[in-house]
C-alpha atoms as a PDB file:
ATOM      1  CA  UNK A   1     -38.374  69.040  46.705  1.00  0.00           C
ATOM      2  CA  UNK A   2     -38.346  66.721  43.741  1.00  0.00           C
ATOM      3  CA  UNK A   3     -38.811  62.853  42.991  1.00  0.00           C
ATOM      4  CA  UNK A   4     -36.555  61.077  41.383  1.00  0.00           C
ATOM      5  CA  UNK A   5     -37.498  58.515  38.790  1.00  0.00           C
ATOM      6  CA  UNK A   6     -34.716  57.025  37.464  1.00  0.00           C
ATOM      7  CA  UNK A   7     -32.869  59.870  36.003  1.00  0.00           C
ATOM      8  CA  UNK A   8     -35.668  62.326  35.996  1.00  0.00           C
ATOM      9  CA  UNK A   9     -36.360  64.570  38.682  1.00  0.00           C
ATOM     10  CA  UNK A  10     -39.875  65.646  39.463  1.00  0.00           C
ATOM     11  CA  UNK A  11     -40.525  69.405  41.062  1.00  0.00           C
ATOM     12  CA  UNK A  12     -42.971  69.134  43.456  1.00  0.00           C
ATOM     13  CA  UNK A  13     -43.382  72.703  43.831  1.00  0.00           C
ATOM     14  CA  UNK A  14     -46.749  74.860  43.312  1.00  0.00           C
ATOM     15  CA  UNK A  15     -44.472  76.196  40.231  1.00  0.00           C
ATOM     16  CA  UNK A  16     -43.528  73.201  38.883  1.00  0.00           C
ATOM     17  CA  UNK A  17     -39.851  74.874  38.846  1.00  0.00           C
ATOM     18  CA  UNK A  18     -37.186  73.339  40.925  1.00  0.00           C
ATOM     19  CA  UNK A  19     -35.217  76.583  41.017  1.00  0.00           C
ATOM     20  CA  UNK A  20     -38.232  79.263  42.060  1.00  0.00           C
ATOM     21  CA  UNK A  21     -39.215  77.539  44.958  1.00  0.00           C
ATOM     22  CA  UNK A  22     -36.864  74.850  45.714  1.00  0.00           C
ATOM     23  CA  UNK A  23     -33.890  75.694  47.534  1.00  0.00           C
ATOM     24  CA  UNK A  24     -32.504  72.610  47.452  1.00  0.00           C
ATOM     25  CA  UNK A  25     -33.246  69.227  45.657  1.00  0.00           C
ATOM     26  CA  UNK A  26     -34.374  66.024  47.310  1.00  0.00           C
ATOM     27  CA  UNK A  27     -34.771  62.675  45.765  1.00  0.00           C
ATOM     28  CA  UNK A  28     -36.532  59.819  46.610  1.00  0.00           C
ATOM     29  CA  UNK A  29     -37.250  56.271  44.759  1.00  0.00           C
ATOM     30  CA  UNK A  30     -40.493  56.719  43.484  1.00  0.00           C
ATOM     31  CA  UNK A  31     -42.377  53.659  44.386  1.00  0.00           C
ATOM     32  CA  UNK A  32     -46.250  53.106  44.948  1.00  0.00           C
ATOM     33  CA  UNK A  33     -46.276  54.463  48.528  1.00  0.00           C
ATOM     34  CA  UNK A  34     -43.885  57.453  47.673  1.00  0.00           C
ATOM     35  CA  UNK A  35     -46.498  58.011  44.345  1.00  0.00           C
ATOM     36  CA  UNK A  36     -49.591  57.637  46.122  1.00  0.00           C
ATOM     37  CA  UNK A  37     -48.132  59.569  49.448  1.00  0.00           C
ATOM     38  CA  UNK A  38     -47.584  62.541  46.611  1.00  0.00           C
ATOM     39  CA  UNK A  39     -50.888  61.608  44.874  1.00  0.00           C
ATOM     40  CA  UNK A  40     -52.738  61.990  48.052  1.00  0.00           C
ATOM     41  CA  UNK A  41     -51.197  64.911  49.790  1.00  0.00           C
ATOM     42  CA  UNK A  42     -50.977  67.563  46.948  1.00  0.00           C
ATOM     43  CA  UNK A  43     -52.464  70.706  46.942  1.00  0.00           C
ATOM     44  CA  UNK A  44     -52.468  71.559  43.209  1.00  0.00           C
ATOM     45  CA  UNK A  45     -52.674  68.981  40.585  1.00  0.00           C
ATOM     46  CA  UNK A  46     -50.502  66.130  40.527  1.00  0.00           C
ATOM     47  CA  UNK A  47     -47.265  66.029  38.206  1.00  0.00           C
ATOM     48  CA  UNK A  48     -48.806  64.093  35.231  1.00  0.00           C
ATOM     49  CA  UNK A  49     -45.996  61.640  35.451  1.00  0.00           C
ATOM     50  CA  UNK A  50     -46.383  60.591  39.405  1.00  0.00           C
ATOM     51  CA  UNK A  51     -49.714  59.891  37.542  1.00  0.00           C
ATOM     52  CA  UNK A  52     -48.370  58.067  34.743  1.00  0.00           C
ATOM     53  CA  UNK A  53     -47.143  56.287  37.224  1.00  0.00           C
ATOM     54  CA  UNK A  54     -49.981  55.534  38.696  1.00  0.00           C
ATOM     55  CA  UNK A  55     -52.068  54.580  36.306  1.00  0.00           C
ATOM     56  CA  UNK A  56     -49.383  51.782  34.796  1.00  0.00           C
ATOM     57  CA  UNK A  57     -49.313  50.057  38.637  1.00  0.00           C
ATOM     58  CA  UNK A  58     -52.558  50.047  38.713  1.00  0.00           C
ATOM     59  CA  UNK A  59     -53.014  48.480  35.292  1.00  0.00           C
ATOM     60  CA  UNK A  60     -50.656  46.061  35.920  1.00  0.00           C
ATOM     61  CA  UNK A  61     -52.485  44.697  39.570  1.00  0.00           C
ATOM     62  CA  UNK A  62     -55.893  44.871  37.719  1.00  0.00           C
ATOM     63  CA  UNK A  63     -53.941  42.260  34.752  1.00  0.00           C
ATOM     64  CA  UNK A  64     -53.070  39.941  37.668  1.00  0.00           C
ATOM     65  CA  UNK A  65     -56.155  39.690  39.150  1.00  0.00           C
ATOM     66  CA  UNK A  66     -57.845  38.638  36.099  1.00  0.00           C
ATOM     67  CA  UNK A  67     -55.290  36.267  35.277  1.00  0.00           C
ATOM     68  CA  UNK A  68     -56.013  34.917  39.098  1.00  0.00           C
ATOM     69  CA  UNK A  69     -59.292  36.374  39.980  1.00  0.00           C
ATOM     70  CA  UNK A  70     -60.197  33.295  43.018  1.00  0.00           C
ATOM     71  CA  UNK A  71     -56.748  33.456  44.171  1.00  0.00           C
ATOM     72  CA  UNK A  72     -54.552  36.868  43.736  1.00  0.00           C
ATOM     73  CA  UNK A  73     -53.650  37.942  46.833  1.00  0.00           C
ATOM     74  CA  UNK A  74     -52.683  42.049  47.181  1.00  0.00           C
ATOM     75  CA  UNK A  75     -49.768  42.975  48.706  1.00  0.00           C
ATOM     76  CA  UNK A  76     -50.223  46.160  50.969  1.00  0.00           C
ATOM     77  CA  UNK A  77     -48.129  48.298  48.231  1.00  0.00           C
ATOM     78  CA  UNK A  78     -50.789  46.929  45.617  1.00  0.00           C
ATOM     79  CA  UNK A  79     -53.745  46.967  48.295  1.00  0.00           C
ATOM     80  CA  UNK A  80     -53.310  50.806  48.809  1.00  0.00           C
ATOM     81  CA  UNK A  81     -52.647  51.808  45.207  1.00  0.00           C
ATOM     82  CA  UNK A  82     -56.319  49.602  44.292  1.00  0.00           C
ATOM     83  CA  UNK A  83     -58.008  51.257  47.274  1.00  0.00           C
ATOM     84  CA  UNK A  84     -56.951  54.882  45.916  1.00  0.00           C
ATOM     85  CA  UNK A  85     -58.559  53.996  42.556  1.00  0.00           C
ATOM     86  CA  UNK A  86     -61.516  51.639  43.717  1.00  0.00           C
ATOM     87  CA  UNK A  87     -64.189  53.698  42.579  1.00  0.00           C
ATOM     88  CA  UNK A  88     -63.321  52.213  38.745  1.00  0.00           C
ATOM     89  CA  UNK A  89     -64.065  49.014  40.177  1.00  0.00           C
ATOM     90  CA  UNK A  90     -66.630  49.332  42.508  1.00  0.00           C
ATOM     91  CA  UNK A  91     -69.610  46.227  41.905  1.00  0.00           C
ATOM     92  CA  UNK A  92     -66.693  43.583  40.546  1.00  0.00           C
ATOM     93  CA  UNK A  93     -67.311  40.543  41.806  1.00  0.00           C
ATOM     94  CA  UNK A  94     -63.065  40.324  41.033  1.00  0.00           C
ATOM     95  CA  UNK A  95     -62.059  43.598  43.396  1.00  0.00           C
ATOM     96  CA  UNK A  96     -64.779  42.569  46.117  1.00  0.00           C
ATOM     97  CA  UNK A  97     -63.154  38.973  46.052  1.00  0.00           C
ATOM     98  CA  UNK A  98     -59.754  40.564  46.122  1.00  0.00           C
ATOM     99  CA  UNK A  99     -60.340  42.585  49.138  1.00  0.00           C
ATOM    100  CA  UNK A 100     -61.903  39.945  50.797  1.00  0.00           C
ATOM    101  CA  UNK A 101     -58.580  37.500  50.361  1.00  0.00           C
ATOM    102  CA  UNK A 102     -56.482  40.513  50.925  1.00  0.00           C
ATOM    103  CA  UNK A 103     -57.998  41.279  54.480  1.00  0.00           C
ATOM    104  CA  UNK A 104     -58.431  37.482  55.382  1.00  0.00           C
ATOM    105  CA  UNK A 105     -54.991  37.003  54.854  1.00  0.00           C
ATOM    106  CA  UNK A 106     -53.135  40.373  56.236  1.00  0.00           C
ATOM    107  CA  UNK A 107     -55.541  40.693  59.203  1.00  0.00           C
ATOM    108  CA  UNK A 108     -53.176  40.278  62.185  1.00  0.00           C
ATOM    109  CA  UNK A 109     -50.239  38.842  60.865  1.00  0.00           C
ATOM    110  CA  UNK A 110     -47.036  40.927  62.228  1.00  0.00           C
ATOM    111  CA  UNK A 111     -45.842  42.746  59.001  1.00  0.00           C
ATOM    112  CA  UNK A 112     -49.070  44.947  59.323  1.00  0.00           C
ATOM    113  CA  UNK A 113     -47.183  47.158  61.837  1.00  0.00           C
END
């Protein structure tokens, strides 16, 4: 199986080869849950660009939130891809703040299902 980013394909096989273990090809649009759902689940180390990947989303929600840092509010995408990597920002007053809005505001409305 392999992830498609744009034009590139990504093996997600053991042997990084999309011919030695792959029999046949499947591509998906990598976004933050299909990155962090690869991220997450892998049993050898992750294909340096799903963490490439990564790392730029998660740049680019830690930029808004200190252009915003009283009122940002996380989408779950951008919620999910913080939590994976909260241990860099663990004793902000800006990520506890963001948490706290994002949960006040996505607790029990109906797109949470």
């Amino acid at each position: 199986m392999a992830v498609a980013t744009g034009l590139n394909r990504i093996p997600l096989c053991a042997t990084n080869s999309m011919t030695s273990c792959c029999d046949t090809t499947v591509a998906y649009k990598l976004d933050i849950q299909t990155a962090l759902d690869i991220a997450r689940n892998a049993d050898t180390d992750v294909d340096p660009r799903i963490t490439n990947y990564l790392e730029s989303q998660v740049r680019s929600v830690w930029k808004r939130l200190q252009k915003k840092p009283d009122t940002y509010i996380l989408s779950k995408d951008e919620f999910a891809l913080f939590n994976f990597y909260i241990y860099r920002y663990r004793g902000s007053e800006v990520t506890e703040k963001a948490v706290e809005r994002f949960w006040n505001h996505h607790q029990g409305s109906d797109d949470d299902t």
